[in-house]
PDB file of N, CA and C in Angstrom:
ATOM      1  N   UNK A   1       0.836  -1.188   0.000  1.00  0.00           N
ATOM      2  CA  UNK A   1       0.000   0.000   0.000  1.00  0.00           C
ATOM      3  C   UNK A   1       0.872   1.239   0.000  1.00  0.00           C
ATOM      4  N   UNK A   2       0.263   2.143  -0.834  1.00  0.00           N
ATOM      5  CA  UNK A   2       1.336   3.247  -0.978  1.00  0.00           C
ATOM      6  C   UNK A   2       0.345   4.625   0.389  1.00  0.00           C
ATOM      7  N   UNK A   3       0.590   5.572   0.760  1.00  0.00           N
ATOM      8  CA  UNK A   3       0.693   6.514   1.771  1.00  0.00           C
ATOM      9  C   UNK A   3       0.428   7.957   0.787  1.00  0.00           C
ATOM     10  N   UNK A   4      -0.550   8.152   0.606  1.00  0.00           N
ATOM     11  CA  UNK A   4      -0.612   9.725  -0.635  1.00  0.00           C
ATOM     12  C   UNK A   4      -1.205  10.796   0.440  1.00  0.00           C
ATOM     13  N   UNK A   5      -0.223  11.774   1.110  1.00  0.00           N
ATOM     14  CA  UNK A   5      -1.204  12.906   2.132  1.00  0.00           C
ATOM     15  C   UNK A   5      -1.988  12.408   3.087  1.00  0.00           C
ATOM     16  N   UNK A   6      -1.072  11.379   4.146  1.00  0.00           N
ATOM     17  CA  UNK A   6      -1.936  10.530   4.906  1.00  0.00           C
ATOM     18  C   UNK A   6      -2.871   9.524   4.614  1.00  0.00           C
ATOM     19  N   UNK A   7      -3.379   9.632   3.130  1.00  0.00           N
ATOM     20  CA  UNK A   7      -4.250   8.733   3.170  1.00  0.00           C
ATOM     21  C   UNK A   7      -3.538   7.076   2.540  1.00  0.00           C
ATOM     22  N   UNK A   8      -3.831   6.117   2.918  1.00  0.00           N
ATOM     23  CA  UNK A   8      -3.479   5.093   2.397  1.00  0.00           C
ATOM     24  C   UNK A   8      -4.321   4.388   0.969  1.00  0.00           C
ATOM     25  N   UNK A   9      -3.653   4.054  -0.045  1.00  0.00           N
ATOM     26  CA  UNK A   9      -4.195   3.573  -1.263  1.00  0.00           C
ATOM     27  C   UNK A   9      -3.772   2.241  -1.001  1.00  0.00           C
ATOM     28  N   UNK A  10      -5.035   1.364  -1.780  1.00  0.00           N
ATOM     29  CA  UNK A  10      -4.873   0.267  -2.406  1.00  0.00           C
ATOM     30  C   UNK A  10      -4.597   0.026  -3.693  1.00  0.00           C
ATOM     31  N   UNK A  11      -4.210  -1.213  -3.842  1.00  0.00           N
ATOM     32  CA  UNK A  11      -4.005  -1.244  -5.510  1.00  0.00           C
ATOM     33  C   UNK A  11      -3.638  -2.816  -5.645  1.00  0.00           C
ATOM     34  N   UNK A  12      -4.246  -3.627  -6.140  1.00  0.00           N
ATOM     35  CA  UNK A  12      -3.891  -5.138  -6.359  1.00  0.00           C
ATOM     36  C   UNK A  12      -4.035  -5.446  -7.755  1.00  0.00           C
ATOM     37  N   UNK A  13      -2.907  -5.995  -8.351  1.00  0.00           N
ATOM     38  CA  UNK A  13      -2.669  -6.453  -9.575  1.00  0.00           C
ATOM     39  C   UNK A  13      -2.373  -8.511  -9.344  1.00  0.00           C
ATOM     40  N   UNK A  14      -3.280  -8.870 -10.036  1.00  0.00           N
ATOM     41  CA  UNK A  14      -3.705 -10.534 -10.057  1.00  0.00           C
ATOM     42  C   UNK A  14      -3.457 -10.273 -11.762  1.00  0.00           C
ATOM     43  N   UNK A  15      -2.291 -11.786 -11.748  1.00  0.00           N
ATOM     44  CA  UNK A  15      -2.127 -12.351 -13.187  1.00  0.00           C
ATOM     45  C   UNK A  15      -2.319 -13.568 -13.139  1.00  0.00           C
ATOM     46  N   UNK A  16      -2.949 -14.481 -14.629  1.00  0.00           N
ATOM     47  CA  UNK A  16      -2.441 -15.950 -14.438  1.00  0.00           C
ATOM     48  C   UNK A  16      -2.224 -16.330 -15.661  1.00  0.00           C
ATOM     49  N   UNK A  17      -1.350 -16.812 -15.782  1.00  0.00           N
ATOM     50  CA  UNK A  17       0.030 -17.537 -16.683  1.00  0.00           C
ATOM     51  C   UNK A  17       0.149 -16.431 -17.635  1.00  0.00           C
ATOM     52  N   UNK A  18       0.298 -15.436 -17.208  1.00  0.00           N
ATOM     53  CA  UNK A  18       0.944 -14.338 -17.865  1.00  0.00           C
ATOM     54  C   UNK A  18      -0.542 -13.502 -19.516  1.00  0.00           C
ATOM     55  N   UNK A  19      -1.645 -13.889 -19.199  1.00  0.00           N
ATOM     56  CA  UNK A  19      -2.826 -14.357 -20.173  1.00  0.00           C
ATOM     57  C   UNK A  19      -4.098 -13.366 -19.740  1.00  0.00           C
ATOM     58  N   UNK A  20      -4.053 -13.438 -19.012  1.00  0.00           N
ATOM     59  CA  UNK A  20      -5.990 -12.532 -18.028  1.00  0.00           C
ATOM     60  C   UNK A  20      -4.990 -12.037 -16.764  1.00  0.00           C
ATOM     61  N   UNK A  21      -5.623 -11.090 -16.889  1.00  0.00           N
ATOM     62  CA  UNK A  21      -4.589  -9.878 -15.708  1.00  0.00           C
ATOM     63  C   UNK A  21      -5.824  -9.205 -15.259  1.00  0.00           C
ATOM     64  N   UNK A  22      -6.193  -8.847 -13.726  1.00  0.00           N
ATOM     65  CA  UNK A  22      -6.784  -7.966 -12.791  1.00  0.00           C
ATOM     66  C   UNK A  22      -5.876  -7.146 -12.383  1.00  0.00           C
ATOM     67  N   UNK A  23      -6.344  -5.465 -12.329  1.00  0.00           N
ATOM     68  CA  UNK A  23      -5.761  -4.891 -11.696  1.00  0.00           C
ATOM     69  C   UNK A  23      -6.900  -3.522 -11.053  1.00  0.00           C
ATOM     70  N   UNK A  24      -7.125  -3.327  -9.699  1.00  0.00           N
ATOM     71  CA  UNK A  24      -7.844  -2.876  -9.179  1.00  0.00           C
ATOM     72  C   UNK A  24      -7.208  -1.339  -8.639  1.00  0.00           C
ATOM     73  N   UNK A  25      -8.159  -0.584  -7.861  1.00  0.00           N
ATOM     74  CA  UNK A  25      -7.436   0.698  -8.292  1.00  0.00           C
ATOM     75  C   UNK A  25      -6.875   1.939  -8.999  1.00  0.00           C
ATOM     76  N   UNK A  26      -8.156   1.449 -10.149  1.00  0.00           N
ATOM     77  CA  UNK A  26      -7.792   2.316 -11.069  1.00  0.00           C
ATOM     78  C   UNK A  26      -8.814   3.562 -11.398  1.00  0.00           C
ATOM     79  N   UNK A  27      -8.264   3.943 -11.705  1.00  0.00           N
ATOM     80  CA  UNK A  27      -9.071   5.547 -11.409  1.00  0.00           C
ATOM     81  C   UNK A  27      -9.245   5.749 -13.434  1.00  0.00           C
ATOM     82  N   UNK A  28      -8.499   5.667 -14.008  1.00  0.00           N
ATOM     83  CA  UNK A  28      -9.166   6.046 -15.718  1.00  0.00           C
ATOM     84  C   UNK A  28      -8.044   4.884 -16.130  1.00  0.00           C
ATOM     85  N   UNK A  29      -8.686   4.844 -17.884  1.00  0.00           N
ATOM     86  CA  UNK A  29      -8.066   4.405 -18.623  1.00  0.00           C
ATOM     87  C   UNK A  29      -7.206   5.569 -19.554  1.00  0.00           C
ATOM     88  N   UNK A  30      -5.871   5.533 -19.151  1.00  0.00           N
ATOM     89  CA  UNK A  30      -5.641   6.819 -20.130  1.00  0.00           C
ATOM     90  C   UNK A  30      -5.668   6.632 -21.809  1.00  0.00           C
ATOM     91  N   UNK A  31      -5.165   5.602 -22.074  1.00  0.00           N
ATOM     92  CA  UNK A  31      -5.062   4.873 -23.283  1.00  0.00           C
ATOM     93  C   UNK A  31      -4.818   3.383 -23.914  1.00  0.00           C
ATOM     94  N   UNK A  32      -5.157   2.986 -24.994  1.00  0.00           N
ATOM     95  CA  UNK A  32      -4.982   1.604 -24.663  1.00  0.00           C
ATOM     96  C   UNK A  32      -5.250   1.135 -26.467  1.00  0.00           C
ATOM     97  N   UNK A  33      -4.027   0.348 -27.225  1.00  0.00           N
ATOM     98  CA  UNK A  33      -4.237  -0.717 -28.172  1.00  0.00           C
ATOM     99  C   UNK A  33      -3.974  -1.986 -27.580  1.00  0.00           C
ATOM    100  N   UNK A  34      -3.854  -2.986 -28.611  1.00  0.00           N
ATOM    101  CA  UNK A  34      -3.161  -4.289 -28.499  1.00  0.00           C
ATOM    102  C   UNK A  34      -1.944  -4.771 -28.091  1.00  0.00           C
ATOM    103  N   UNK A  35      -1.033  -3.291 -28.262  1.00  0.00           N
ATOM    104  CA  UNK A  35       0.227  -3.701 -27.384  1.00  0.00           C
ATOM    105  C   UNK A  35       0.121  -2.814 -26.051  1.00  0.00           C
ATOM    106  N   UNK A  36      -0.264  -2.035 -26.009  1.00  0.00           N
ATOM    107  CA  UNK A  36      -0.188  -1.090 -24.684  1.00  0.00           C
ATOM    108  C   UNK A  36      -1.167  -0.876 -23.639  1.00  0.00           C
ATOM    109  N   UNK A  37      -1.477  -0.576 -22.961  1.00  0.00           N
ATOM    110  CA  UNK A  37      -2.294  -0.189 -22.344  1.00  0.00           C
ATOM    111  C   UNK A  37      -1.814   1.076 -21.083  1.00  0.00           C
ATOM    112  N   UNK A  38      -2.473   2.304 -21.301  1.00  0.00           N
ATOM    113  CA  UNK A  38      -1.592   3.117 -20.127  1.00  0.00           C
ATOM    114  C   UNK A  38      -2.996   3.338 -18.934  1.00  0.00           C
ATOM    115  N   UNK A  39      -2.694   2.909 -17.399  1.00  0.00           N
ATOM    116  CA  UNK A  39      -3.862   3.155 -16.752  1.00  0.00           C
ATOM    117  C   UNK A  39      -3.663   4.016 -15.598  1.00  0.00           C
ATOM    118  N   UNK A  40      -4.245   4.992 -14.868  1.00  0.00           N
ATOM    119  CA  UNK A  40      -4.219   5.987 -14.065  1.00  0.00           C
ATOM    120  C   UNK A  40      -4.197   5.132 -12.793  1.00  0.00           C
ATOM    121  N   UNK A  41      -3.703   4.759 -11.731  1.00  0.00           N
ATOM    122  CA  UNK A  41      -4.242   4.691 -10.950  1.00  0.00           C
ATOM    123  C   UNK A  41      -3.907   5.123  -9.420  1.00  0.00           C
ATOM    124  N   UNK A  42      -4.016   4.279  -8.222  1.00  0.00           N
ATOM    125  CA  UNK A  42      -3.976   5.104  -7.242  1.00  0.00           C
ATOM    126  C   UNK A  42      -2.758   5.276  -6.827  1.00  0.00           C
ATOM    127  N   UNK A  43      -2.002   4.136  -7.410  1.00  0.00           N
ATOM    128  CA  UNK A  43      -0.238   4.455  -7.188  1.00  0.00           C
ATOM    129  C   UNK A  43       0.703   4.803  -8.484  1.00  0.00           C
ATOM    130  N   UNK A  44       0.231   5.600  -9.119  1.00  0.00           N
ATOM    131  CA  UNK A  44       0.528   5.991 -10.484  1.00  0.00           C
ATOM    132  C   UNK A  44       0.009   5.271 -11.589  1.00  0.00           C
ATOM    133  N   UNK A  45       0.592   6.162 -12.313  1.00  0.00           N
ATOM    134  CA  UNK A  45       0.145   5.573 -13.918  1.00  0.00           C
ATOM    135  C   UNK A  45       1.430   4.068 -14.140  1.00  0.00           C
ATOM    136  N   UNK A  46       0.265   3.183 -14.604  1.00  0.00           N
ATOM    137  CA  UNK A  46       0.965   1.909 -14.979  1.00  0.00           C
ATOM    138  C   UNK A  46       0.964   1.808 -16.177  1.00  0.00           C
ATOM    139  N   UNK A  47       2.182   0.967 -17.101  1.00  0.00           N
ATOM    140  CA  UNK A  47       1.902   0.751 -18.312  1.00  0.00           C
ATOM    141  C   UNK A  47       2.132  -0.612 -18.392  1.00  0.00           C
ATOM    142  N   UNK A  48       1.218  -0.968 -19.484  1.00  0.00           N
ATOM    143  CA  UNK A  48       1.272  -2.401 -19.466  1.00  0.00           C
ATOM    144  C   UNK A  48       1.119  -2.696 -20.867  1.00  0.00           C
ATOM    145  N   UNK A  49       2.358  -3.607 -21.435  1.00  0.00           N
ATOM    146  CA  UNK A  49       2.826  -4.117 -22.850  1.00  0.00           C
ATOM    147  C   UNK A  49       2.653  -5.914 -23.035  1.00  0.00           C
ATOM    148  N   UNK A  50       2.057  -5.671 -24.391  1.00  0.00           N
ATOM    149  CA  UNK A  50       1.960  -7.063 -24.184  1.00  0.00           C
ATOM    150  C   UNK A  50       1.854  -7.444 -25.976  1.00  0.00           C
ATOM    151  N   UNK A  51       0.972  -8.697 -26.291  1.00  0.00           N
ATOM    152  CA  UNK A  51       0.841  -8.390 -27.328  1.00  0.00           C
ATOM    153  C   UNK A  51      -1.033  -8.709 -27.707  1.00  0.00           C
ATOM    154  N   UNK A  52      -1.543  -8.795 -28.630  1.00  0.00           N
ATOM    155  CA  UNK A  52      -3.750  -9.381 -28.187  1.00  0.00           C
ATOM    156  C   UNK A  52      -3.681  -8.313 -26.836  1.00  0.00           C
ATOM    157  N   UNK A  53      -3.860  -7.796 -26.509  1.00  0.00           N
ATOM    158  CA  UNK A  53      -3.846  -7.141 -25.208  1.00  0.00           C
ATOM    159  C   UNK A  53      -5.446  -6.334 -25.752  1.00  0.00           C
ATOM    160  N   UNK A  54      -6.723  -7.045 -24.651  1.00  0.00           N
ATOM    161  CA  UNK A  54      -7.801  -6.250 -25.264  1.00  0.00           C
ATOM    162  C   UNK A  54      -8.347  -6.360 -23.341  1.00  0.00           C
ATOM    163  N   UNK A  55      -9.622  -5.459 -23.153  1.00  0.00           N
ATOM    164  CA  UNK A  55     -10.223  -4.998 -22.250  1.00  0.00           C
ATOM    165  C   UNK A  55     -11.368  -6.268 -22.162  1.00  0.00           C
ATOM    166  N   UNK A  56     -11.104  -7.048 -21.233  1.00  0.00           N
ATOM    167  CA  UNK A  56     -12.078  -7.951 -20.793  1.00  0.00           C
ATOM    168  C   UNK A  56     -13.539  -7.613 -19.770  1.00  0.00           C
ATOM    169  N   UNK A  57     -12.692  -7.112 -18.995  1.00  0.00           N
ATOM    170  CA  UNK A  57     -13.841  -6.148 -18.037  1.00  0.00           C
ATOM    171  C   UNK A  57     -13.479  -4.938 -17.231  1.00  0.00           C
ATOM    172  N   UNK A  58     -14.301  -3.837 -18.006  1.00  0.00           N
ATOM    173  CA  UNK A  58     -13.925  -2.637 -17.112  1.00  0.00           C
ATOM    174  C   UNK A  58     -14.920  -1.588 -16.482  1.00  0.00           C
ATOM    175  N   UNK A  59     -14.639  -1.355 -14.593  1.00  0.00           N
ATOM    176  CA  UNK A  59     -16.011  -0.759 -14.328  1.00  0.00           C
ATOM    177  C   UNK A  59     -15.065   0.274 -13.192  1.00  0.00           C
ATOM    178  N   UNK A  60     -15.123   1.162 -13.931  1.00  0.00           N
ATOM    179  CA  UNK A  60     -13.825   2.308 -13.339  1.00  0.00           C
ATOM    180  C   UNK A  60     -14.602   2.880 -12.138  1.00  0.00           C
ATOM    181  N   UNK A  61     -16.492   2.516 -11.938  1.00  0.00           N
ATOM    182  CA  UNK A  61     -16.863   2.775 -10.505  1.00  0.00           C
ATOM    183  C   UNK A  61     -16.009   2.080  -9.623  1.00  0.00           C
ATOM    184  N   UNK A  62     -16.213   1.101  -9.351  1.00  0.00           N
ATOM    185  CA  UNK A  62     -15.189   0.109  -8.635  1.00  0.00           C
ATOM    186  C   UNK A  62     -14.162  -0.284  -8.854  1.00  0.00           C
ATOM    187  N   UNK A  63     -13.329   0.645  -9.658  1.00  0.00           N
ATOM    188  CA  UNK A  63     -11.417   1.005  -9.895  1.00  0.00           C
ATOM    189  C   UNK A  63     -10.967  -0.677 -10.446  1.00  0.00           C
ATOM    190  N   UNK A  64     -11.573  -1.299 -11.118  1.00  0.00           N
ATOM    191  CA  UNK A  64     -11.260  -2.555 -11.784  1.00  0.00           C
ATOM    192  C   UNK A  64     -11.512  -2.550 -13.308  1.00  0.00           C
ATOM    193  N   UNK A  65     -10.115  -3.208 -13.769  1.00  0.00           N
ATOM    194  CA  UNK A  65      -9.624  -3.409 -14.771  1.00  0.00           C
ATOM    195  C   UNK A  65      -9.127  -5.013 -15.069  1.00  0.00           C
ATOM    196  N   UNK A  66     -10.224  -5.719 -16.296  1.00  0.00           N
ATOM    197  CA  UNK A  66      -9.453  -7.095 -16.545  1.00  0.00           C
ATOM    198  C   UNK A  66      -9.291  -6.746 -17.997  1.00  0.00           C
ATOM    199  N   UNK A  67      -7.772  -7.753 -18.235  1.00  0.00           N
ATOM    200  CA  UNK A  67      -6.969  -7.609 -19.478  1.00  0.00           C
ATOM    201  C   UNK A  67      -6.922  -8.747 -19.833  1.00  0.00           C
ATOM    202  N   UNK A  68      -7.170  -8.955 -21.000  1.00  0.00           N
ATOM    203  CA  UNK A  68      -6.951 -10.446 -21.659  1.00  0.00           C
ATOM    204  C   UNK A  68      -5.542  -9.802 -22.447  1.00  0.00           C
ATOM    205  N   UNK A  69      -4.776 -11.508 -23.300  1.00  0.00           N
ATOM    206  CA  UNK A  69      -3.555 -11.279 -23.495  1.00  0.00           C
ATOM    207  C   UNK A  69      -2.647 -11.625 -23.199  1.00  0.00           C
ATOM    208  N   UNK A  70      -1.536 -11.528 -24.369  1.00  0.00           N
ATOM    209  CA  UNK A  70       0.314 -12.109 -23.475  1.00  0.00           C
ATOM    210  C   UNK A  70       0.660 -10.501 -22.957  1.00  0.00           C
ATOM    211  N   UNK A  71       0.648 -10.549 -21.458  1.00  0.00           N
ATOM    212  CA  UNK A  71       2.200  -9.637 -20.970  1.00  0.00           C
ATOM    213  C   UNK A  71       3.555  -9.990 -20.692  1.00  0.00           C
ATOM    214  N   UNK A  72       3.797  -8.863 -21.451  1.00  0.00           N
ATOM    215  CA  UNK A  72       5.116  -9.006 -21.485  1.00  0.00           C
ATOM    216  C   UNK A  72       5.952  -7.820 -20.342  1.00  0.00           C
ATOM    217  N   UNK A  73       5.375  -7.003 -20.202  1.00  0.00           N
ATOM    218  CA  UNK A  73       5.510  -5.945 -19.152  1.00  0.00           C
ATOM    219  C   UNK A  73       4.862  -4.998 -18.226  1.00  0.00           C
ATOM    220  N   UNK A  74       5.369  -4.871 -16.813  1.00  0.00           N
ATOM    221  CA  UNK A  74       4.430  -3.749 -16.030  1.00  0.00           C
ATOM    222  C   UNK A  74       5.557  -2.401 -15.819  1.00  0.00           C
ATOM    223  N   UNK A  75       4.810  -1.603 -15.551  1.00  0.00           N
ATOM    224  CA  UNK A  75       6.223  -0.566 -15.362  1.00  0.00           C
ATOM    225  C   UNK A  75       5.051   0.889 -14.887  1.00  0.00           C
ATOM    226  N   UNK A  76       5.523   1.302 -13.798  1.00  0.00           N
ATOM    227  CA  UNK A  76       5.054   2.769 -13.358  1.00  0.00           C
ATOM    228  C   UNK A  76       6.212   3.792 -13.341  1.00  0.00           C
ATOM    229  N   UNK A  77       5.632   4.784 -13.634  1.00  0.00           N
ATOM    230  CA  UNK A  77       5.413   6.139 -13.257  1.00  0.00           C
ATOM    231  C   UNK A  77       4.988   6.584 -12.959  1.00  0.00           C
ATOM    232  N   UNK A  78       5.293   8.197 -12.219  1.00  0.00           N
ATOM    233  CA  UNK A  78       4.976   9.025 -10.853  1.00  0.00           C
ATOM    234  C   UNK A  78       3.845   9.996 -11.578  1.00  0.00           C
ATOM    235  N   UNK A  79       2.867  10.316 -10.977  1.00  0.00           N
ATOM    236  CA  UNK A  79       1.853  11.250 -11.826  1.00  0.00           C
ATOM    237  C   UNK A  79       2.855  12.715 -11.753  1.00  0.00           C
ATOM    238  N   UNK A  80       2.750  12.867 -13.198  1.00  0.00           N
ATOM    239  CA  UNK A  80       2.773  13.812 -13.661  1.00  0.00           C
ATOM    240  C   UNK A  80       3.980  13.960 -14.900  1.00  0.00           C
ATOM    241  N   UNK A  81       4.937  12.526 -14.460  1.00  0.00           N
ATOM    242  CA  UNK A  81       6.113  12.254 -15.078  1.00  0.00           C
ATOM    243  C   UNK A  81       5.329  12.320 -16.577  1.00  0.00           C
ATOM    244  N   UNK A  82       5.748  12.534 -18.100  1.00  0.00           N
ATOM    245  CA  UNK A  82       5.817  12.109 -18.974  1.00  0.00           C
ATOM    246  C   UNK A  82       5.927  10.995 -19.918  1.00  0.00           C
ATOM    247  N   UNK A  83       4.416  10.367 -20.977  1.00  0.00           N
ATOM    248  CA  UNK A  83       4.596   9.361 -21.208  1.00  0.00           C
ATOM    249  C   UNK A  83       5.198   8.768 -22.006  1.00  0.00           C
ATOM    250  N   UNK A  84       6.326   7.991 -22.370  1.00  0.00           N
ATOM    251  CA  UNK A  84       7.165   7.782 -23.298  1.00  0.00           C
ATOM    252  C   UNK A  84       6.140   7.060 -24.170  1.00  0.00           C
ATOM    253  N   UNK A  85       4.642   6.946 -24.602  1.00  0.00           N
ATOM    254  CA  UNK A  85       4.439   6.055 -25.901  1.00  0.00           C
ATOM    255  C   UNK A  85       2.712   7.648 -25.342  1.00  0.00           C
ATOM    256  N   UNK A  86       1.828   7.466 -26.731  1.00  0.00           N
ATOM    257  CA  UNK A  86       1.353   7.957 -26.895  1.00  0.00           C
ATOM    258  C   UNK A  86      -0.065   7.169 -27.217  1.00  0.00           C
ATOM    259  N   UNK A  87       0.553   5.933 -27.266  1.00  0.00           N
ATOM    260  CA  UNK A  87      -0.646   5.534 -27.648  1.00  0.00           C
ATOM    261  C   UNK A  87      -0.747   5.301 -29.211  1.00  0.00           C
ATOM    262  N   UNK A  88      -1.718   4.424 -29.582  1.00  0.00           N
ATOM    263  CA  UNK A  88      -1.836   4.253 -31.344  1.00  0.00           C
ATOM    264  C   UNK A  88      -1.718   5.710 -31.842  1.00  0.00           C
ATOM    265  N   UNK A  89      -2.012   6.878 -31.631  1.00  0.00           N
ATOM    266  CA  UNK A  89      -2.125   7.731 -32.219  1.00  0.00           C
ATOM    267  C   UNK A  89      -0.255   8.648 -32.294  1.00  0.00           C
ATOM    268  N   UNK A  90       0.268   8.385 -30.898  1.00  0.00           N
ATOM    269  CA  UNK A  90       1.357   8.851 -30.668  1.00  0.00           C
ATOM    270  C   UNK A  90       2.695   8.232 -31.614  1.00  0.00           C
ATOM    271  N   UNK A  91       1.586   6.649 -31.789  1.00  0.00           N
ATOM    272  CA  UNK A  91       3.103   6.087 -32.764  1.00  0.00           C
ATOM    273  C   UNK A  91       3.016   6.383 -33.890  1.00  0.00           C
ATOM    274  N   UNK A  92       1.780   6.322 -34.468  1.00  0.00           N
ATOM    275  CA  UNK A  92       1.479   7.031 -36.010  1.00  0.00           C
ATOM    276  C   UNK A  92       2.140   8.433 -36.436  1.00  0.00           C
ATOM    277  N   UNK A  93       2.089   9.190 -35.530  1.00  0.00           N
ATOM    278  CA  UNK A  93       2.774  10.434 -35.611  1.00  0.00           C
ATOM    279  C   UNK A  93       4.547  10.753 -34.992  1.00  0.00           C
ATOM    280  N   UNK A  94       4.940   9.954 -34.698  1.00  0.00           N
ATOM    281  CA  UNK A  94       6.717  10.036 -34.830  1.00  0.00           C
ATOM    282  C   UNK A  94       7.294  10.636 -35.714  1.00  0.00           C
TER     283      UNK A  94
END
């Protein structure tokens, strides 16, 4: 659990065999294709690479996110840091 201004956040990320991924805690979807997915949540923005990578179930009332798919990676950053991919639209435009 991370500590934000006294208050304590949750955040639980459940994988199995690397295929269907839960991750709870999430506050938006910032962006998201088949390889990427970038998600807001209560301990920063996560990115998550993979490859089929599609939205199985998402109900951002109750900060849950399921991912179908191969991952291949998790990786955060601090809100506000800068996102190194843009998203389908960000790679089209390089």
């Amino acid at each position: 659990m991370v500590e934000t201004q006294g208050k304590m956040k949750r955040q639980e990320i459940r994988m199995l065999n690397r295929k269907v991924m839960e991750v709870t805690g999430v506050l938006n979807v910032d962006s998201f294709d088949s390889e990427e997915f970038q998600l807001e949540t209560e301990c920063g923005f996560l990115t998550i690479k993979g490859s089929n990578l599609h939205i199985k179930n998402l109900n951002l009332e109750q900060g849950l996110v399921a991912i179908e798919g191969l991952v291949d990676q998790l990786a955060y950053r601090e809100t506000g840091a800068p996102a190194k991919s843009g998203g389908l639209l960000g790679k089209l435009f390089k």
